[in-house]
C-alpha atoms as a PDB file:
ATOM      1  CA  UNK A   1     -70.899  82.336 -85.956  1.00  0.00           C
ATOM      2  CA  UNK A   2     -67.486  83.104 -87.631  1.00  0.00           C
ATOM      3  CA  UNK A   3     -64.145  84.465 -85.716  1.00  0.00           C
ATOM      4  CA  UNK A   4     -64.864  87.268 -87.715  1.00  0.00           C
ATOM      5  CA  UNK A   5     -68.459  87.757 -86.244  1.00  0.00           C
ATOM      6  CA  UNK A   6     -67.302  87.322 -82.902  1.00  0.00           C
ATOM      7  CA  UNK A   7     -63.958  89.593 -83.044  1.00  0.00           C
ATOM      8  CA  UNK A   8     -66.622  92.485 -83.958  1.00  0.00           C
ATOM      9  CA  UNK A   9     -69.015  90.747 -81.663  1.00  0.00           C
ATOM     10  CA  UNK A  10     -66.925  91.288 -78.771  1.00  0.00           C
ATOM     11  CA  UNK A  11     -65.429  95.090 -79.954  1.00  0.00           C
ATOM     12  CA  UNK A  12     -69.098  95.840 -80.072  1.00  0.00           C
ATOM     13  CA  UNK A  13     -69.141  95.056 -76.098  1.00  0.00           C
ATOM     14  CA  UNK A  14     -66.872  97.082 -74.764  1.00  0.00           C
ATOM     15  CA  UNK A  15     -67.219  99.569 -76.933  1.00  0.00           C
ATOM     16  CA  UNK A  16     -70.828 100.122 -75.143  1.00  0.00           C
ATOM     17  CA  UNK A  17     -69.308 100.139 -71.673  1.00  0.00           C
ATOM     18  CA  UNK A  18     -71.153  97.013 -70.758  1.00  0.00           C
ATOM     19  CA  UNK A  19     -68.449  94.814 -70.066  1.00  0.00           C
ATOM     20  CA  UNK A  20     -64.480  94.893 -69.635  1.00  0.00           C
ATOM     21  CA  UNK A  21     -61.942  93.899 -72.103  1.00  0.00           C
ATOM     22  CA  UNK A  22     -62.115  89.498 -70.582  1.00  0.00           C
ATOM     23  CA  UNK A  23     -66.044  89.778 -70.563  1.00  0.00           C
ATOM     24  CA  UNK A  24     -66.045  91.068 -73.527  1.00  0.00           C
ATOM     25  CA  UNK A  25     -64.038  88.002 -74.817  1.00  0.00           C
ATOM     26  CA  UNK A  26     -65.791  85.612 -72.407  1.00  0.00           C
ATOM     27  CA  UNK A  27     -69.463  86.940 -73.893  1.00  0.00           C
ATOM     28  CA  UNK A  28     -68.716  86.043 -77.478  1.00  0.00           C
ATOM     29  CA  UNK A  29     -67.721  82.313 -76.706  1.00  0.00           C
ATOM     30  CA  UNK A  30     -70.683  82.114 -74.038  1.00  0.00           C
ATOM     31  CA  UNK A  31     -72.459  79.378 -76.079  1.00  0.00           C
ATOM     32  CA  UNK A  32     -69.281  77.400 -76.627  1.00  0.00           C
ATOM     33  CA  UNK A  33     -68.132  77.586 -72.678  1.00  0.00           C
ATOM     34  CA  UNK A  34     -71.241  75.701 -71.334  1.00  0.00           C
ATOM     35  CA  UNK A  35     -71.256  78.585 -68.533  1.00  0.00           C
ATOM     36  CA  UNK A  36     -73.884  80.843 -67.632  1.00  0.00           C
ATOM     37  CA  UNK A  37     -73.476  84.875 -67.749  1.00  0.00           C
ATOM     38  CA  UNK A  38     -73.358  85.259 -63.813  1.00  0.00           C
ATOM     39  CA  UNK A  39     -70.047  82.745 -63.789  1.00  0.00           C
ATOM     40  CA  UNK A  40     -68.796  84.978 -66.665  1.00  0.00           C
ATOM     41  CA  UNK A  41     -69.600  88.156 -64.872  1.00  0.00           C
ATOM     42  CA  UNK A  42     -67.927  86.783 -61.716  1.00  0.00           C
ATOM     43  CA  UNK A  43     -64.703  85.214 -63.619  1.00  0.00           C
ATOM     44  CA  UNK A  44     -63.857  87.971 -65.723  1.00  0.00           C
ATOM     45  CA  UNK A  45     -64.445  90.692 -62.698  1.00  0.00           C
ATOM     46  CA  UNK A  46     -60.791  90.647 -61.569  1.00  0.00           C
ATOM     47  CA  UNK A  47     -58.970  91.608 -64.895  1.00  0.00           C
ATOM     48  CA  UNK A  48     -60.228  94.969 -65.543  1.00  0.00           C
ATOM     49  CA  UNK A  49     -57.734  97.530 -66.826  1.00  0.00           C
ATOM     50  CA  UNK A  50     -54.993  95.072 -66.646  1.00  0.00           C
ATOM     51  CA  UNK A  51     -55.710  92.769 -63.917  1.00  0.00           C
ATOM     52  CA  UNK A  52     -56.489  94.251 -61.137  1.00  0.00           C
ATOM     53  CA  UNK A  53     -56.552  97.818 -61.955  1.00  0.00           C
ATOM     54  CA  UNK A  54     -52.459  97.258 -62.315  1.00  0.00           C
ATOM     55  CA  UNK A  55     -52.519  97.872 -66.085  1.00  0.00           C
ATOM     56  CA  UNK A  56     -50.387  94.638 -66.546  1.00  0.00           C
ATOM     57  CA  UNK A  57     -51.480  91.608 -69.092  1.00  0.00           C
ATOM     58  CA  UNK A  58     -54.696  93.095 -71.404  1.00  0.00           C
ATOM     59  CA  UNK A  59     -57.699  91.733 -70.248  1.00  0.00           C
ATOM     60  CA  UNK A  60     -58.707  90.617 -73.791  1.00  0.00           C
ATOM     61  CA  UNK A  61     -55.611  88.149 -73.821  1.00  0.00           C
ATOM     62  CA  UNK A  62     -56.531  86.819 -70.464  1.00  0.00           C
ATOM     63  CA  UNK A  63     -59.739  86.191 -72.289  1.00  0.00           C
ATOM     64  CA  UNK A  64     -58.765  84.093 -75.067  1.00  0.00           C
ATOM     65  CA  UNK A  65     -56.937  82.482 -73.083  1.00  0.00           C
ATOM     66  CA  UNK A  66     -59.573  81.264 -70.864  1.00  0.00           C
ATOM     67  CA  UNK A  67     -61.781  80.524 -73.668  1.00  0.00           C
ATOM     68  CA  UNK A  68     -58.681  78.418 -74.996  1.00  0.00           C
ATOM     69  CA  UNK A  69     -58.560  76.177 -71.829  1.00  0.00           C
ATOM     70  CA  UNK A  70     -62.427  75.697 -72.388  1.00  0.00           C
ATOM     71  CA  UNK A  71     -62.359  74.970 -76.132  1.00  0.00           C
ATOM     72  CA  UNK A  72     -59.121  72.198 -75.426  1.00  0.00           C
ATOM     73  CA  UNK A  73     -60.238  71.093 -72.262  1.00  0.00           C
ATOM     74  CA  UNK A  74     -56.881  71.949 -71.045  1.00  0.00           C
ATOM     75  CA  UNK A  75     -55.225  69.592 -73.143  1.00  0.00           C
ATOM     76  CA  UNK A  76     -52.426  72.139 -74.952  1.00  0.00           C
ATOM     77  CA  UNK A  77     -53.304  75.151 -73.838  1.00  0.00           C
ATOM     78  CA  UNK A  78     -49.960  76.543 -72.460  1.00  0.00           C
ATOM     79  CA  UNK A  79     -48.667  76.150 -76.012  1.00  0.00           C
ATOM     80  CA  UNK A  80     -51.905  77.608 -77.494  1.00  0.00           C
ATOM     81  CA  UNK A  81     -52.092  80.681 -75.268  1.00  0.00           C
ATOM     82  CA  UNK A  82     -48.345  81.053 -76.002  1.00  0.00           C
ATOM     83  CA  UNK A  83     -49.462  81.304 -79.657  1.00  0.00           C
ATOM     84  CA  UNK A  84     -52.557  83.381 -78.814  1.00  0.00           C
ATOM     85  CA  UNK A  85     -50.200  86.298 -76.958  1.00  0.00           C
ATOM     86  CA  UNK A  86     -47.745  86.067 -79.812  1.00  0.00           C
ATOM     87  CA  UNK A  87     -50.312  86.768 -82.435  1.00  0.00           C
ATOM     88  CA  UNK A  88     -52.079  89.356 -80.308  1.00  0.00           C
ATOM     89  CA  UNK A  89     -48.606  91.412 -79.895  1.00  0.00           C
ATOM     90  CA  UNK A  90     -48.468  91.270 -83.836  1.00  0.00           C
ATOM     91  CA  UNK A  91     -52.008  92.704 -84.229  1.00  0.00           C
ATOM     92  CA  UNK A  92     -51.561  95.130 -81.208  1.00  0.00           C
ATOM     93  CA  UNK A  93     -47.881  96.534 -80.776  1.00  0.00           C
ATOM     94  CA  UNK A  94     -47.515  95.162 -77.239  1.00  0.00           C
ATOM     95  CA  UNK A  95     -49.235  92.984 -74.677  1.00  0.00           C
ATOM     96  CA  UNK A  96     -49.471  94.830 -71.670  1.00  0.00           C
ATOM     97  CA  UNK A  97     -52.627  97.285 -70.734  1.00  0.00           C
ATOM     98  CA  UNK A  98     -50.484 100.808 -70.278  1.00  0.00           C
ATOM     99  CA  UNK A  99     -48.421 100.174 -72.873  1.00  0.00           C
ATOM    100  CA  UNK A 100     -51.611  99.524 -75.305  1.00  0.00           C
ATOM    101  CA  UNK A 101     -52.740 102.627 -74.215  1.00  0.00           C
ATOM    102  CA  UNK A 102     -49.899 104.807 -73.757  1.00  0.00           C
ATOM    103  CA  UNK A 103     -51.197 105.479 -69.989  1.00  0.00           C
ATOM    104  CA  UNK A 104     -47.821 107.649 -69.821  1.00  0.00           C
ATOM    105  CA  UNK A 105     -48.810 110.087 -72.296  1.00  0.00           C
ATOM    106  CA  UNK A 106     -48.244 109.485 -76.423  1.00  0.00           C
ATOM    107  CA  UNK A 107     -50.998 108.098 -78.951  1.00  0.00           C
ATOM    108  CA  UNK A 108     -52.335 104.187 -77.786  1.00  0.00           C
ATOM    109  CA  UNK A 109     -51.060 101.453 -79.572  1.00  0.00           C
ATOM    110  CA  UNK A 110     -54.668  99.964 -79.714  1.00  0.00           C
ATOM    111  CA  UNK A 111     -57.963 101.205 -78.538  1.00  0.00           C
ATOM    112  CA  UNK A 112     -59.355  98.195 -75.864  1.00  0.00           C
ATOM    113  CA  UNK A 113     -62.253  97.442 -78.533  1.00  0.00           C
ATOM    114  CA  UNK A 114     -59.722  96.783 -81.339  1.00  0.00           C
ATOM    115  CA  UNK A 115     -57.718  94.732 -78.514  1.00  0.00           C
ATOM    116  CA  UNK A 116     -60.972  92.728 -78.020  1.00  0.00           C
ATOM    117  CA  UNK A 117     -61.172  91.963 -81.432  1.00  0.00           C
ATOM    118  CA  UNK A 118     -57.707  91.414 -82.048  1.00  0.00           C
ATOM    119  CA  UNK A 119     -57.741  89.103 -79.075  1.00  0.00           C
ATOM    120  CA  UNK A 120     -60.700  86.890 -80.215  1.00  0.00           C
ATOM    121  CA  UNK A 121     -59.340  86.818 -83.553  1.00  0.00           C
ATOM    122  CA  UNK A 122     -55.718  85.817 -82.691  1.00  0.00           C
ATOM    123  CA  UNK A 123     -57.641  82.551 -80.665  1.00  0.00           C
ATOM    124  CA  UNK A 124     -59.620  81.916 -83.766  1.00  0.00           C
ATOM    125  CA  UNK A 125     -56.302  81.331 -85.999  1.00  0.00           C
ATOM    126  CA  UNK A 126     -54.794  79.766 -83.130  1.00  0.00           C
ATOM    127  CA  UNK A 127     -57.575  77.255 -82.604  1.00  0.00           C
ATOM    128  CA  UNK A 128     -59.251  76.986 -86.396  1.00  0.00           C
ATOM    129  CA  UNK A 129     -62.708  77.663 -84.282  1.00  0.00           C
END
């Protein structure tokens, strides 16, 4: 499966409710993480609209960033995930939940299925996968 396939993929996901911006994520590397979809489930509960209901760090960064740690086996991934939220701020306009979606009133910066994608395909040109 291409980044490409995946980014939509994972859009396609939250778009349908079923799962929050990191499952979303999580779910389109599930045959690459070696983990089954309870672990996911579980893993990814605690990040929903911004971790923790705080609207802090998207969900969809957290992630790729996960999925990086998996796909290096830890070996680089501060450096990657640096990369990762870089890339993801240049896609989205910002980095943080209630910014993304102008929780304060104004148009959102990025809809969470566009984050999704844009957060699967920032870790694909980070890590060539």
């Amino acid at each position: 499966m291409t980044i490409k396939q995946r980014a939509e993929k994972g859009a396609e996901l939250k778009a349908s409710g079923a799962c929050n911006c990191t499952l979303s994520v999580l779910k389109t590397f599930e045959d690459r993480l070696g983990l089954d979809e309870n672990l996911l489930v579980k893993t990814a509960a605690g990040f929903a609209a911004g971790m923790g209901g705080l609207e802090g760090t998207c969900g969809a960064i957290v992630g790729a960033v996960i999925v990086a740690g998996f796909l290096t086996e830890g070996q680089g991934t501060p450096r990657i995930s640096k990369s990762i939220v870089s890339k993801f701020n240049e896609k989205s306009g910002a980095t943080i939940c209630k910014d993304l979606k102008k929780i304060t009133g104004g148009r959102p910066l990025c809809e969470c299925p566009q984050c999704v994608y844009n957060a699967i395909e920032s870790l694909g040109e980070c890590l060539e996968v």
